[in-house]
Protein backbone atom coordinates (compact mmCIF):
# COMPACT_ATOMS: atom_id res chain seq x y z
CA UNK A 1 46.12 50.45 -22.24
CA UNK A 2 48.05 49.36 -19.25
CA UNK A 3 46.33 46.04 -19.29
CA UNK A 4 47.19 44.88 -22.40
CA UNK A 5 51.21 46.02 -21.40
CA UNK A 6 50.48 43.66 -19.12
CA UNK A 7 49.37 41.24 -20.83
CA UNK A 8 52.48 41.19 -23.43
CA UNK A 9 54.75 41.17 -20.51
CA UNK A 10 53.51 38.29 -18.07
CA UNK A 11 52.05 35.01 -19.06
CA UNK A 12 48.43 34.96 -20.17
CA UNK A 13 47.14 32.86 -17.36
CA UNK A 14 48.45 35.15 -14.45
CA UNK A 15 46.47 37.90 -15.87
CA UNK A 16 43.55 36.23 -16.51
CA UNK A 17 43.20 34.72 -13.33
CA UNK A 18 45.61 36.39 -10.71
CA UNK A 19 45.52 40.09 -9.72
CA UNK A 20 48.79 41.77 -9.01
CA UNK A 21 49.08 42.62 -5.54
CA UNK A 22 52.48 44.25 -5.50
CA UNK A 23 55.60 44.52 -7.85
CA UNK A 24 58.79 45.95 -6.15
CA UNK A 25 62.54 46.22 -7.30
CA UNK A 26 64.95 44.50 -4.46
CA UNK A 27 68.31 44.79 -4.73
CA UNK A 28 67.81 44.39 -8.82
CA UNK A 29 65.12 41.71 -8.98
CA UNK A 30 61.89 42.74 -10.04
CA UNK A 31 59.55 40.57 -7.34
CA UNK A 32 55.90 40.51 -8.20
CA UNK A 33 53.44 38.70 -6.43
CA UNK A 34 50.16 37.21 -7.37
CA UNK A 35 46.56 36.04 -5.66
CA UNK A 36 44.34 34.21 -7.76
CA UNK A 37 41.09 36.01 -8.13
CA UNK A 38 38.09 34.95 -6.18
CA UNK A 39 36.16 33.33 -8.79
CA UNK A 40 35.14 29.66 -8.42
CA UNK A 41 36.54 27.22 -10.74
CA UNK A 42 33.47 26.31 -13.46
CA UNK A 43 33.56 22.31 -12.33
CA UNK A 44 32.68 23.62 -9.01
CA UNK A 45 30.01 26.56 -10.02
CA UNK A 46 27.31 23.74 -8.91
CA UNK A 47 28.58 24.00 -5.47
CA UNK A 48 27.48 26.50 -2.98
CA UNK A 49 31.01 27.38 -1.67
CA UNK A 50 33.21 30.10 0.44
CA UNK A 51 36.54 31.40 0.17
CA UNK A 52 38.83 29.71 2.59
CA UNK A 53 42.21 32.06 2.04
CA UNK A 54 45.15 30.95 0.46
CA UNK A 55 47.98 27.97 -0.10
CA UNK A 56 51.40 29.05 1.03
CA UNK A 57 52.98 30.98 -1.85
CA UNK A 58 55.03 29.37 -4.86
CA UNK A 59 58.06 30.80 -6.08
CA UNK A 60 58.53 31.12 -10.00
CA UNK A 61 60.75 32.61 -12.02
CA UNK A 62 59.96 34.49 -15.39
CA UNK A 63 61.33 35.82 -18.33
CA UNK A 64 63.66 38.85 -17.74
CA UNK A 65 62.60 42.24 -18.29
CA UNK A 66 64.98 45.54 -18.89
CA UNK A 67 67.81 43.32 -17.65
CA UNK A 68 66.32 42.58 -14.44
CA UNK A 69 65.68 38.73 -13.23
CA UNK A 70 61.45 38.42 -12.24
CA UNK A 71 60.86 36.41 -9.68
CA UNK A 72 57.02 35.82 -9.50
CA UNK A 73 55.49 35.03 -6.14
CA UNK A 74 52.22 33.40 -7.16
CA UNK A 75 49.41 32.52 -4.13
CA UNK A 76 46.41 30.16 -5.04
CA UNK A 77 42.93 30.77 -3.31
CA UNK A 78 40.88 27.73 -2.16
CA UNK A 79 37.06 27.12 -1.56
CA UNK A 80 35.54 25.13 0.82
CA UNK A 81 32.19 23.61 -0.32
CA UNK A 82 29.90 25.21 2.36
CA UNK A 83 27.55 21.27 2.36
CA UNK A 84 30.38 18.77 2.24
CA UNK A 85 32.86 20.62 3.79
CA UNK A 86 35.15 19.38 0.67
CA UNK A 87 38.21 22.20 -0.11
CA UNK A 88 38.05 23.33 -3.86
CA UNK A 89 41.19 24.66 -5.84
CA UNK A 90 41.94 24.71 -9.64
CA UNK A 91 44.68 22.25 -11.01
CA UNK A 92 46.83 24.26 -12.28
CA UNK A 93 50.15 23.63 -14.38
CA UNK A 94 51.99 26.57 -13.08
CA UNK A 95 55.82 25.57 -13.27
CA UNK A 96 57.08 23.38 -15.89
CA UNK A 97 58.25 19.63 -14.87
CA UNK A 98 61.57 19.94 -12.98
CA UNK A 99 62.09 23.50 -12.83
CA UNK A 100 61.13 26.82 -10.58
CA UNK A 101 60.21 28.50 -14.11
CA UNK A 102 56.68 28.90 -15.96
CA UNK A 103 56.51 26.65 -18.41
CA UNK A 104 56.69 29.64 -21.21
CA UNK A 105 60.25 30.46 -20.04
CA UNK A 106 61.24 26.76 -20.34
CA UNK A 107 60.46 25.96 -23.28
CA UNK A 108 62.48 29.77 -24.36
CA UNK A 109 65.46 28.39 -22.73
CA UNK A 110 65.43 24.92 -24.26
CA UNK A 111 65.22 26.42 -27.66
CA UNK A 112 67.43 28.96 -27.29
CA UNK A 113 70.03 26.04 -25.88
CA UNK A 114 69.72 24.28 -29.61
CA UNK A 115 71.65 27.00 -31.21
């Protein structure tokens, strides 16, 4: 059950492919933070890889919840390809085109800004 909370309150893809690696309340801003889950992108499943840590984390902010702004601090593994030496990440599409906000909240605001 707590999962599928979850998954009505955050965006599909951060629960799909991100675990949640801490969620704290400071100073009335719900922070969460994100790492993308260890599993290889399927493009690269071919490759005999490793996991090389992390990009520095992005800052996004999310729909509010209870009155609170969310701030979601979201951290993207990479792979290194263990015969070419080539570093592997996915593409992802993670904040719409000139904002800090997912793209789900975006397009929220913009519609909500026609009435």
């Amino acid at each position: 059950m707590p999962d599928e909370l979850v998954k009505l309150l955050l965006p599909d893809f951060l629960v799909e492919h991100f675990d949640i690696i801490k969620a704290e309340d400071i100073k009335g801003v719900l922070h969460i933070e994100f790492e993308e889950k260890n599993i290889i992108p399927q493009e690269f499943s071919h490759r005999p890889y490793l996991s090389n840590g992390f990009h520095s984390s992005i800052l996004v902010e999310d729909f509010p919840l209870r009155g609170k702004q969310v701030l979601l601090h979201i951290k993207r593994r990479r792979w290194l390809d263990k015969t070419t030496g080539e570093v592997l990440q996915r593409n992802w599409s993670l904040i719409a085109k000139g904002t800090r906000m997912t793209e789900d909240f975006a397009m929220f605001l913009k519609k909500i800004s026609r009435y």
